[in-house]
PDB file of N, CA and C in Angstrom:
ATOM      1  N   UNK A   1     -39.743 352.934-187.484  1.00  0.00           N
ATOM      2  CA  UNK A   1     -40.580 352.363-186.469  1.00  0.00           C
ATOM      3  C   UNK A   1     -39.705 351.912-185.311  1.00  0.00           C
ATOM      4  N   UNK A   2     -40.188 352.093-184.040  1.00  0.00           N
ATOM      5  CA  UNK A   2     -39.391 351.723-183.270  1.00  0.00           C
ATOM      6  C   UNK A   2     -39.562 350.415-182.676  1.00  0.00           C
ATOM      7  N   UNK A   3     -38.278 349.963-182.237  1.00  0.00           N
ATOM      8  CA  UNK A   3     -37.959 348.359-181.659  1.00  0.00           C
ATOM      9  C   UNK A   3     -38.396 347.293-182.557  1.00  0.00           C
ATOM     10  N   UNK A   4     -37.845 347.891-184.001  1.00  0.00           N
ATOM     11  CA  UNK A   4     -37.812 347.067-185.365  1.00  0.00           C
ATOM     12  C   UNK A   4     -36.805 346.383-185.472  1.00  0.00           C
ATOM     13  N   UNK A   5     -37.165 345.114-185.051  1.00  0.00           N
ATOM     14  CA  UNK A   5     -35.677 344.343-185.598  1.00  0.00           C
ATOM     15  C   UNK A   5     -35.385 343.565-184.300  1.00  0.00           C
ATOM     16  N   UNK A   6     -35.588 344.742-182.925  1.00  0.00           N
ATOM     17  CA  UNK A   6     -35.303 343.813-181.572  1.00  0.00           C
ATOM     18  C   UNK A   6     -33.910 343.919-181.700  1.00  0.00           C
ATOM     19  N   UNK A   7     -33.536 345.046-182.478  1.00  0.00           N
ATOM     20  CA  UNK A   7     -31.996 345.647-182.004  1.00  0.00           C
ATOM     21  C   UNK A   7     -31.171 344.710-182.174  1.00  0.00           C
ATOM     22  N   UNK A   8     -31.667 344.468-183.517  1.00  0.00           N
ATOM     23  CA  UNK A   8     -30.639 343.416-184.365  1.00  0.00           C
ATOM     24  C   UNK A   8     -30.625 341.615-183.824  1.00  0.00           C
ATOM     25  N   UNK A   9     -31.688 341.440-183.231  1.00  0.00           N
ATOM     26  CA  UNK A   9     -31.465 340.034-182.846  1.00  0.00           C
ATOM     27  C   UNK A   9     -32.452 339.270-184.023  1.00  0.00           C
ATOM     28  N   UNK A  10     -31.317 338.082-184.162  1.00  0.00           N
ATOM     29  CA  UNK A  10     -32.945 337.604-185.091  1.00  0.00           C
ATOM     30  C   UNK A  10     -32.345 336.094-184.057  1.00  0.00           C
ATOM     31  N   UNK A  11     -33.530 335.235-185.248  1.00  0.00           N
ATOM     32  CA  UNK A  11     -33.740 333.880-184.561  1.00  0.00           C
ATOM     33  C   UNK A  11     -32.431 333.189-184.342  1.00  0.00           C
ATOM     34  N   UNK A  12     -31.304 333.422-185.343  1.00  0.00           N
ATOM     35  CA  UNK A  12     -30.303 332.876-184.869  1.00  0.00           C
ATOM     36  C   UNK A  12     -29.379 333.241-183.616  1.00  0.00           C
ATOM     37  N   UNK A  13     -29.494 334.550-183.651  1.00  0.00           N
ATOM     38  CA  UNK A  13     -29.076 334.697-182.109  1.00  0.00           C
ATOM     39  C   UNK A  13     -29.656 333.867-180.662  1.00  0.00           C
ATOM     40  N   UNK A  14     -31.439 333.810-180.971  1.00  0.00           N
ATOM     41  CA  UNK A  14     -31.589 332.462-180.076  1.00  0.00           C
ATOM     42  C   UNK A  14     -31.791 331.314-179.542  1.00  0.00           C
ATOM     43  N   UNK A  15     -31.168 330.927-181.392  1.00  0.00           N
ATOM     44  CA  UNK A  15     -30.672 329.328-181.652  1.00  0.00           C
ATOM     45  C   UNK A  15     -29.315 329.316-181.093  1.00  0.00           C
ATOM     46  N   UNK A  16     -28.546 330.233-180.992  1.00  0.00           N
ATOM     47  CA  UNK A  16     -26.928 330.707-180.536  1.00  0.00           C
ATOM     48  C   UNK A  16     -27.426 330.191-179.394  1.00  0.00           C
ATOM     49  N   UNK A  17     -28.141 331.331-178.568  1.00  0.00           N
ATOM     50  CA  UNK A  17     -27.670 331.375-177.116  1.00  0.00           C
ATOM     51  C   UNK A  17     -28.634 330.102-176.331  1.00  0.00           C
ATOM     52  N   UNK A  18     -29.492 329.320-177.017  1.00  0.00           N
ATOM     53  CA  UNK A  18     -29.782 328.273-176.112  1.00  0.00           C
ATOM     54  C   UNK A  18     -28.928 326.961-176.465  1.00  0.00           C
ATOM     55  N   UNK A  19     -28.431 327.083-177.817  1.00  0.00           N
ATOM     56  CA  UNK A  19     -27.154 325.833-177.896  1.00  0.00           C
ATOM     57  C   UNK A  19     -26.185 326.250-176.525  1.00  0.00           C
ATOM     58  N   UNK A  20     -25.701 327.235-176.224  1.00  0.00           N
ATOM     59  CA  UNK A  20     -24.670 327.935-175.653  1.00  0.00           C
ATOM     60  C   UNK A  20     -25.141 327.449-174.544  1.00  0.00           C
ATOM     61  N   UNK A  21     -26.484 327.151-174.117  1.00  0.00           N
ATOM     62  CA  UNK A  21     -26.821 327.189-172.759  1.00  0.00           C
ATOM     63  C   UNK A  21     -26.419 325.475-172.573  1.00  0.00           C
ATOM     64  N   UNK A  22     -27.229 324.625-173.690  1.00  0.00           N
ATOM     65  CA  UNK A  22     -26.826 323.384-173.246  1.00  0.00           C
ATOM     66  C   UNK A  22     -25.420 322.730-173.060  1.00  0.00           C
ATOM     67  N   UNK A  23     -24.854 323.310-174.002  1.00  0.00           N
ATOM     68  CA  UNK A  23     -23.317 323.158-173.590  1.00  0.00           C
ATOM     69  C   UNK A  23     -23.057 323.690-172.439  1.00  0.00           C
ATOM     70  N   UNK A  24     -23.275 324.559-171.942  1.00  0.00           N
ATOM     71  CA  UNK A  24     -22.901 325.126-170.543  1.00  0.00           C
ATOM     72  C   UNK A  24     -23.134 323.841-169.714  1.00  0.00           C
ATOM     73  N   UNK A  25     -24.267 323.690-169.621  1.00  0.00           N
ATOM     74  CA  UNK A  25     -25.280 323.017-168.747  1.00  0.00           C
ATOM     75  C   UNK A  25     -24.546 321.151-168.703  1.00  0.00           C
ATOM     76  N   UNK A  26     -24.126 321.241-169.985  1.00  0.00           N
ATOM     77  CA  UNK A  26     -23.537 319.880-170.236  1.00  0.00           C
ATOM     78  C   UNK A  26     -22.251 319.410-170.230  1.00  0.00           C
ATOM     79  N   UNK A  27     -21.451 320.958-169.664  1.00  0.00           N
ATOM     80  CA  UNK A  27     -20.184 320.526-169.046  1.00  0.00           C
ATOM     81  C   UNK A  27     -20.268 320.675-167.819  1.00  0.00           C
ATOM     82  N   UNK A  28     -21.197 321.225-167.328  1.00  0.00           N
ATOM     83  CA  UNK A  28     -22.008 321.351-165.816  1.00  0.00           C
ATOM     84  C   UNK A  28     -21.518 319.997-165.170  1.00  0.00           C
ATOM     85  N   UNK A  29     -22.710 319.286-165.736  1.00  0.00           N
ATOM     86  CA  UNK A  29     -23.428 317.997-165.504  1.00  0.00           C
ATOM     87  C   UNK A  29     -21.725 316.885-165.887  1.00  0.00           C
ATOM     88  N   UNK A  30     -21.119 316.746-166.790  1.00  0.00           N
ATOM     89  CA  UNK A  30     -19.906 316.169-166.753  1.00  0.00           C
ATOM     90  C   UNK A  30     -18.697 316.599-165.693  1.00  0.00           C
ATOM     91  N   UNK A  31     -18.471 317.697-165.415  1.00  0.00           N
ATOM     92  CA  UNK A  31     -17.887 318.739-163.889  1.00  0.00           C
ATOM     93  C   UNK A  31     -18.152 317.434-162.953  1.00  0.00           C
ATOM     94  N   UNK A  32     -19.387 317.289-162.018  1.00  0.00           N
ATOM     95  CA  UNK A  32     -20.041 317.037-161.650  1.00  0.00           C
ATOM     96  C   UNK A  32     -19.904 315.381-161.589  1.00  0.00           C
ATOM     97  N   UNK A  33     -20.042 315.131-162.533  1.00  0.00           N
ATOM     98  CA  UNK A  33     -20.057 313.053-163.100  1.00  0.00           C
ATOM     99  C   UNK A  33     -18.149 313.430-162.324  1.00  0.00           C
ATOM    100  N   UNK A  34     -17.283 313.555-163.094  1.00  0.00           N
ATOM    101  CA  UNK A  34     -15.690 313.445-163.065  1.00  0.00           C
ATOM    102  C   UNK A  34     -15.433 313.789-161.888  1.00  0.00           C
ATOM    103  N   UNK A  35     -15.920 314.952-161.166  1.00  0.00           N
ATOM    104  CA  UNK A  35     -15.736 314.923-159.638  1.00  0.00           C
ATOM    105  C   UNK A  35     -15.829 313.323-158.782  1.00  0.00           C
ATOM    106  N   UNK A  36     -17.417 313.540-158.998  1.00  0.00           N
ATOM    107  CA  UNK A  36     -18.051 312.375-158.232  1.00  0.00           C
ATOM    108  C   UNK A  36     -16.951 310.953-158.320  1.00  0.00           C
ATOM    109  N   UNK A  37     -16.953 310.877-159.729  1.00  0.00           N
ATOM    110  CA  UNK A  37     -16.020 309.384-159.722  1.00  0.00           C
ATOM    111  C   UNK A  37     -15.191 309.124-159.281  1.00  0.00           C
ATOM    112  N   UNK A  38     -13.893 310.372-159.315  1.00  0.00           N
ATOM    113  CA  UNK A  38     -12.527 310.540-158.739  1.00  0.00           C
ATOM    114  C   UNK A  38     -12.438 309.985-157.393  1.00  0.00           C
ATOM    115  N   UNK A  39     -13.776 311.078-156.718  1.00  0.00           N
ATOM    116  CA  UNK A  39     -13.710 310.745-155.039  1.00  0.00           C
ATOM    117  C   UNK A  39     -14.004 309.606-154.947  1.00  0.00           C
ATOM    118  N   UNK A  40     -14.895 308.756-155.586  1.00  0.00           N
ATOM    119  CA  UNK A  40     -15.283 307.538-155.204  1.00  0.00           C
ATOM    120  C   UNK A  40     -14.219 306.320-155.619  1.00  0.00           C
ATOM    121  N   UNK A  41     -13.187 306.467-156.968  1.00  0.00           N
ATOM    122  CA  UNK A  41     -12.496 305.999-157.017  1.00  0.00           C
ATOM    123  C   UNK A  41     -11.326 305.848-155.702  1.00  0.00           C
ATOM    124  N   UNK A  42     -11.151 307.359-155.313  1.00  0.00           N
ATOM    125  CA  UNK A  42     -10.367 307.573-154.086  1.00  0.00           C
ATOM    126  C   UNK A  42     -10.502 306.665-152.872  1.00  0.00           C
ATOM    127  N   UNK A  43     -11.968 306.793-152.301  1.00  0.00           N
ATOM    128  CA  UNK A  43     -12.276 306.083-151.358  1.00  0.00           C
ATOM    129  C   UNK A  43     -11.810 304.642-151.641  1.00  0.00           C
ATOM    130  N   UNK A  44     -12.624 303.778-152.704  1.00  0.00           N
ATOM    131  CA  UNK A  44     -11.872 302.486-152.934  1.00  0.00           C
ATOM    132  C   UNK A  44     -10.262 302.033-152.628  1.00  0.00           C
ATOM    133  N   UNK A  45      -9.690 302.714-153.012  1.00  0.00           N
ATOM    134  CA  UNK A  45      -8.428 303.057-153.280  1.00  0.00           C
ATOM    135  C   UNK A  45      -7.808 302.912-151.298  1.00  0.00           C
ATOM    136  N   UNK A  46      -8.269 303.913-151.015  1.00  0.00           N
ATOM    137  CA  UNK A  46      -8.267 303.963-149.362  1.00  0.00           C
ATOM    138  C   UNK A  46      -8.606 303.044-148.771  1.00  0.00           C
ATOM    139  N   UNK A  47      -9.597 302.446-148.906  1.00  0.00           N
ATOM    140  CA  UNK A  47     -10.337 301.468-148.188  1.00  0.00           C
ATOM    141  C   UNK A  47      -9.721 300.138-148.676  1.00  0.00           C
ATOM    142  N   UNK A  48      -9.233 299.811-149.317  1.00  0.00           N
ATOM    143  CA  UNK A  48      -8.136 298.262-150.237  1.00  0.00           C
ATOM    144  C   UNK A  48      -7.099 298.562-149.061  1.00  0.00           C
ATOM    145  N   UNK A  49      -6.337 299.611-149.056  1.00  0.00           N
ATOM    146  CA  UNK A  49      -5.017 300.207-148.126  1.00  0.00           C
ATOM    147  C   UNK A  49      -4.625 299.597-146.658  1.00  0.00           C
ATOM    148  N   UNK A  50      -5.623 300.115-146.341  1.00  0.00           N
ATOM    149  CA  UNK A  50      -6.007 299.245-144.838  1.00  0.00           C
ATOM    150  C   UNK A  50      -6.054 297.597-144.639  1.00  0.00           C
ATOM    151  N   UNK A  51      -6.646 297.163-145.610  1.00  0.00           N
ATOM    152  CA  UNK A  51      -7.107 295.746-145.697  1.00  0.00           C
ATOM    153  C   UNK A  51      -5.888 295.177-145.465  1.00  0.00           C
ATOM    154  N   UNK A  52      -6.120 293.948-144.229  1.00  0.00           N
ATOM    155  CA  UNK A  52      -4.583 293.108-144.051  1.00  0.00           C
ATOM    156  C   UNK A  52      -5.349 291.988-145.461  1.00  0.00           C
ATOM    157  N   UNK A  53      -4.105 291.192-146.199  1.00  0.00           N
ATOM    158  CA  UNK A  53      -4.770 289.893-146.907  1.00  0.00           C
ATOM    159  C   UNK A  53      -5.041 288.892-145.695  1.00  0.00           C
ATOM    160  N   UNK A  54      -5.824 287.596-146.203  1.00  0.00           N
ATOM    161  CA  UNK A  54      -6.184 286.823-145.223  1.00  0.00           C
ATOM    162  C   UNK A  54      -4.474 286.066-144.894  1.00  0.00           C
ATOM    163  N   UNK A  55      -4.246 285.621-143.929  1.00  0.00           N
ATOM    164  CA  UNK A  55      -3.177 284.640-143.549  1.00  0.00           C
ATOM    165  C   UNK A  55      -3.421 283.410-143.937  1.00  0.00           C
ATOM    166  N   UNK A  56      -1.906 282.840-144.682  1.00  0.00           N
ATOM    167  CA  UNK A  56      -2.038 281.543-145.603  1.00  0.00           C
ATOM    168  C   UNK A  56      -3.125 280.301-144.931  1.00  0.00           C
ATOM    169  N   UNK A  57      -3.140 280.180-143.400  1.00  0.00           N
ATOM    170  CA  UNK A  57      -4.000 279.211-142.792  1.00  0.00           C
ATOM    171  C   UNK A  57      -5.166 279.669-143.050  1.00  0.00           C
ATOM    172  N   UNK A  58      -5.735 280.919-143.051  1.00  0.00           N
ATOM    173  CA  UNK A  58      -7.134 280.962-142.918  1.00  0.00           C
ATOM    174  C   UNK A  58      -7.455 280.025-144.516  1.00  0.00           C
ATOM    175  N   UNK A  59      -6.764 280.780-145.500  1.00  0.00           N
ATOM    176  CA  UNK A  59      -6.895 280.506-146.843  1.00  0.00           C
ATOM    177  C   UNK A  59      -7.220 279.250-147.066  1.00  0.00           C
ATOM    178  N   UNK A  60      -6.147 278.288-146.300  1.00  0.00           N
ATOM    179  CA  UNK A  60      -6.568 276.650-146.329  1.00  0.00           C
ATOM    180  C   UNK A  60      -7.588 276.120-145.728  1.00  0.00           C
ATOM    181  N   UNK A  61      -7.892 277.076-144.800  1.00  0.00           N
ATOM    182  CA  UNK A  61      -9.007 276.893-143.777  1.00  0.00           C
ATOM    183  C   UNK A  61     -10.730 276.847-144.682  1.00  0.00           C
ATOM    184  N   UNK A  62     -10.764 278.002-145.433  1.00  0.00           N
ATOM    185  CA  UNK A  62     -11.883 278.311-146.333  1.00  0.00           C
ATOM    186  C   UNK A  62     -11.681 277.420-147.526  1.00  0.00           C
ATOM    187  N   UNK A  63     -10.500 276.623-147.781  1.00  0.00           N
ATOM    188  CA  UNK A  63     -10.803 275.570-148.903  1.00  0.00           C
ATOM    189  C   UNK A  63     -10.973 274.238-148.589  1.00  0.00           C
ATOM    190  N   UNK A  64     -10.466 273.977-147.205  1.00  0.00           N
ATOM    191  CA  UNK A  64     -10.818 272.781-146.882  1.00  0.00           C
ATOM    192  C   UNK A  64     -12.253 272.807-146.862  1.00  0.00           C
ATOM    193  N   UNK A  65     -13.244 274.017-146.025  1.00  0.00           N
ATOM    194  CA  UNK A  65     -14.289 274.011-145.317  1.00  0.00           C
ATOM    195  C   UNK A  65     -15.478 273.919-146.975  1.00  0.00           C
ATOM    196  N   UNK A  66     -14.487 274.534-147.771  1.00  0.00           N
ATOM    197  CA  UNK A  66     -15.368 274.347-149.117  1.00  0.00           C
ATOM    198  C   UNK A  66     -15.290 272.839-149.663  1.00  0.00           C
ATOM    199  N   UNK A  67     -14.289 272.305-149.524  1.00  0.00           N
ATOM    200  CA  UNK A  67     -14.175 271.085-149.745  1.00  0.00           C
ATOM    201  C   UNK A  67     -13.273 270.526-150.971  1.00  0.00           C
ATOM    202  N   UNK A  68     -12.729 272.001-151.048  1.00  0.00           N
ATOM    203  CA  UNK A  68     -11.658 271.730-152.883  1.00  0.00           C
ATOM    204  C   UNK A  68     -10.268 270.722-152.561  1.00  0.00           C
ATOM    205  N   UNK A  69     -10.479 270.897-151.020  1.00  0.00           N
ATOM    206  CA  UNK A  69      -9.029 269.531-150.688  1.00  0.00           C
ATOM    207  C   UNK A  69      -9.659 269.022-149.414  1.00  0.00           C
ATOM    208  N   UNK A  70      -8.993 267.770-149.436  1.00  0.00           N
ATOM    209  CA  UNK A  70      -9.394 266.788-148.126  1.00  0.00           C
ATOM    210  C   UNK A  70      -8.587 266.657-147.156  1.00  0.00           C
ATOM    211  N   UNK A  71      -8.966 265.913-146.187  1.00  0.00           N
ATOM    212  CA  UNK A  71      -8.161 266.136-145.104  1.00  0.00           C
ATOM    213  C   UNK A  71      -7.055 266.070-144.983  1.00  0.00           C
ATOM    214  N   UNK A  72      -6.325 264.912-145.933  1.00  0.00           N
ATOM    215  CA  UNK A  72      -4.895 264.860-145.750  1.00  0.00           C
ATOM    216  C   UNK A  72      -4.127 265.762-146.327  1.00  0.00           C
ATOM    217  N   UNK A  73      -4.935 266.543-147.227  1.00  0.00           N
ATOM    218  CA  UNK A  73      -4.532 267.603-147.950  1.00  0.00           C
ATOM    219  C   UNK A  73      -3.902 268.643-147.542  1.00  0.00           C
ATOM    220  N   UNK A  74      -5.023 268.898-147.081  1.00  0.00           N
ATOM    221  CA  UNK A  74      -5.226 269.981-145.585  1.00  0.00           C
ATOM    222  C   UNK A  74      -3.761 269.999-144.414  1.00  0.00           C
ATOM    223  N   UNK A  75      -3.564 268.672-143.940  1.00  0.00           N
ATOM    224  CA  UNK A  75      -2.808 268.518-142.850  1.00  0.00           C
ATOM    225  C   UNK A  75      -1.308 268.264-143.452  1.00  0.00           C
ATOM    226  N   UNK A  76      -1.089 268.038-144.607  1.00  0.00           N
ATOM    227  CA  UNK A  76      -0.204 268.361-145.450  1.00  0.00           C
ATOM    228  C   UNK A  76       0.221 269.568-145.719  1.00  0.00           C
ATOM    229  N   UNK A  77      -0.346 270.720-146.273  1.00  0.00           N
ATOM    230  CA  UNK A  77      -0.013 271.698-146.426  1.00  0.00           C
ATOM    231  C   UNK A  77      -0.051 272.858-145.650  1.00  0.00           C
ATOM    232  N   UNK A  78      -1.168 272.288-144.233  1.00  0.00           N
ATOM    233  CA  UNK A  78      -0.786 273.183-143.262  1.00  0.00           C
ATOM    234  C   UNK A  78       0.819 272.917-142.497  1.00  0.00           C
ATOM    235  N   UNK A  79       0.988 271.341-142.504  1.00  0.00           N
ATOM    236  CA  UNK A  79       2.782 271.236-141.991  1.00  0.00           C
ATOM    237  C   UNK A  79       3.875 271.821-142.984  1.00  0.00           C
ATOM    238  N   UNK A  80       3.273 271.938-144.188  1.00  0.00           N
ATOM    239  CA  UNK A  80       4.794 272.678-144.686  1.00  0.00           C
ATOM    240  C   UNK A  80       4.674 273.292-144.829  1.00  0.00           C
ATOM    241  N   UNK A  81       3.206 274.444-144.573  1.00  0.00           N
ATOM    242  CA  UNK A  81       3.416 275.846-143.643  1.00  0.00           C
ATOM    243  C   UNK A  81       4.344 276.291-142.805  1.00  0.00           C
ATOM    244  N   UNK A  82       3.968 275.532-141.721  1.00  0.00           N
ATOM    245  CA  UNK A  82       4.534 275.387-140.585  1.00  0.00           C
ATOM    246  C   UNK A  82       6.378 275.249-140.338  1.00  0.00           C
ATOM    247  N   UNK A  83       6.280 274.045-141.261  1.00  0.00           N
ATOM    248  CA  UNK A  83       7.923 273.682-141.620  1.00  0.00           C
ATOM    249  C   UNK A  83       7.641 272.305-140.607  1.00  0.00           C
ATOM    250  N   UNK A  84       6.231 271.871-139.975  1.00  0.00           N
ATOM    251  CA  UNK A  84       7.273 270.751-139.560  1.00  0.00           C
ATOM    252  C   UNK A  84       7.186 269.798-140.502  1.00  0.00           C
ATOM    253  N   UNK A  85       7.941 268.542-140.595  1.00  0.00           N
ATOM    254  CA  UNK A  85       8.425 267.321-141.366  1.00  0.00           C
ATOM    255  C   UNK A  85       8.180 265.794-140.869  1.00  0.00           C
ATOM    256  N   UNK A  86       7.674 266.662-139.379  1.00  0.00           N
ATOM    257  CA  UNK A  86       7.696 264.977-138.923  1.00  0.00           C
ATOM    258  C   UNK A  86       6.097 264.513-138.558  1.00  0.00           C
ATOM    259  N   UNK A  87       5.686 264.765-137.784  1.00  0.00           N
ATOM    260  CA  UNK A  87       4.440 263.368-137.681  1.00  0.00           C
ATOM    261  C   UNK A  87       3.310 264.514-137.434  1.00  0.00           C
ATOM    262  N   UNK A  88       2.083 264.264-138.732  1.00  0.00           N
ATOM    263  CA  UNK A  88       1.202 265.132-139.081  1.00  0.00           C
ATOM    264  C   UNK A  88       0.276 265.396-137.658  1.00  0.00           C
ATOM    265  N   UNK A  89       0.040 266.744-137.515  1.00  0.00           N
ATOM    266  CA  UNK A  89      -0.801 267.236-136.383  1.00  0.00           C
ATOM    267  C   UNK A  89      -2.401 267.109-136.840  1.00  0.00           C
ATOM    268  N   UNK A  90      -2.758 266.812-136.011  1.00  0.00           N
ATOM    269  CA  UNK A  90      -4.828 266.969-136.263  1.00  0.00           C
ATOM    270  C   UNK A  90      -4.918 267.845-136.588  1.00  0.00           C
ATOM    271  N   UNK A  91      -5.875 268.317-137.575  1.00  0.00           N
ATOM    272  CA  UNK A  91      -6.842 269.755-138.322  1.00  0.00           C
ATOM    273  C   UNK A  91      -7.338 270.334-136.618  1.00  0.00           C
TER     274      UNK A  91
END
């Protein structure tokens, strides 16, 4: 009889070839994820590069203004910033 058999394919051949497909499909889709991250890791990476840090005054500047030290604090450690020693300057 002819096209008995389907020329030798049975069901496991297309239990084979649709496993075959999802694996395809699912290193696709990981390709794809590992790209994406790299570049985006990259960019981060780039974009930190550029960044100056803040300068030690601003730093004291945003803790005074938070309030974690007080004024004399403040005018203290901005003079031995500075280096001077002798008679504290106004904030």
């Amino acid at each position: 009889m002819m096209w008995w058999g389907h020329g030798g394919w049975g069901a496991s051949a297309w239990v084979t070839m649709a496993l075959t497909m999802l694996v395809l499909w699912g290193l696709v889709a990981a390709l794809v994820v590992w790209i994406m991250r790299s570049v985006s890791s990259d960019r981060a990476t780039l974009g930190d590069a550029g960044r100056t840090p803040p300068s030690p005054d601003s730093v004291l500047a945003d803790r005074f203004a938070r309030g974690e030290i007080d004024e004399s604090e403040f005018i203290r450690r901005r003079d031995a910033l500075h280096g001077s020693r002798g008679e504290p300057r106004e904030p």
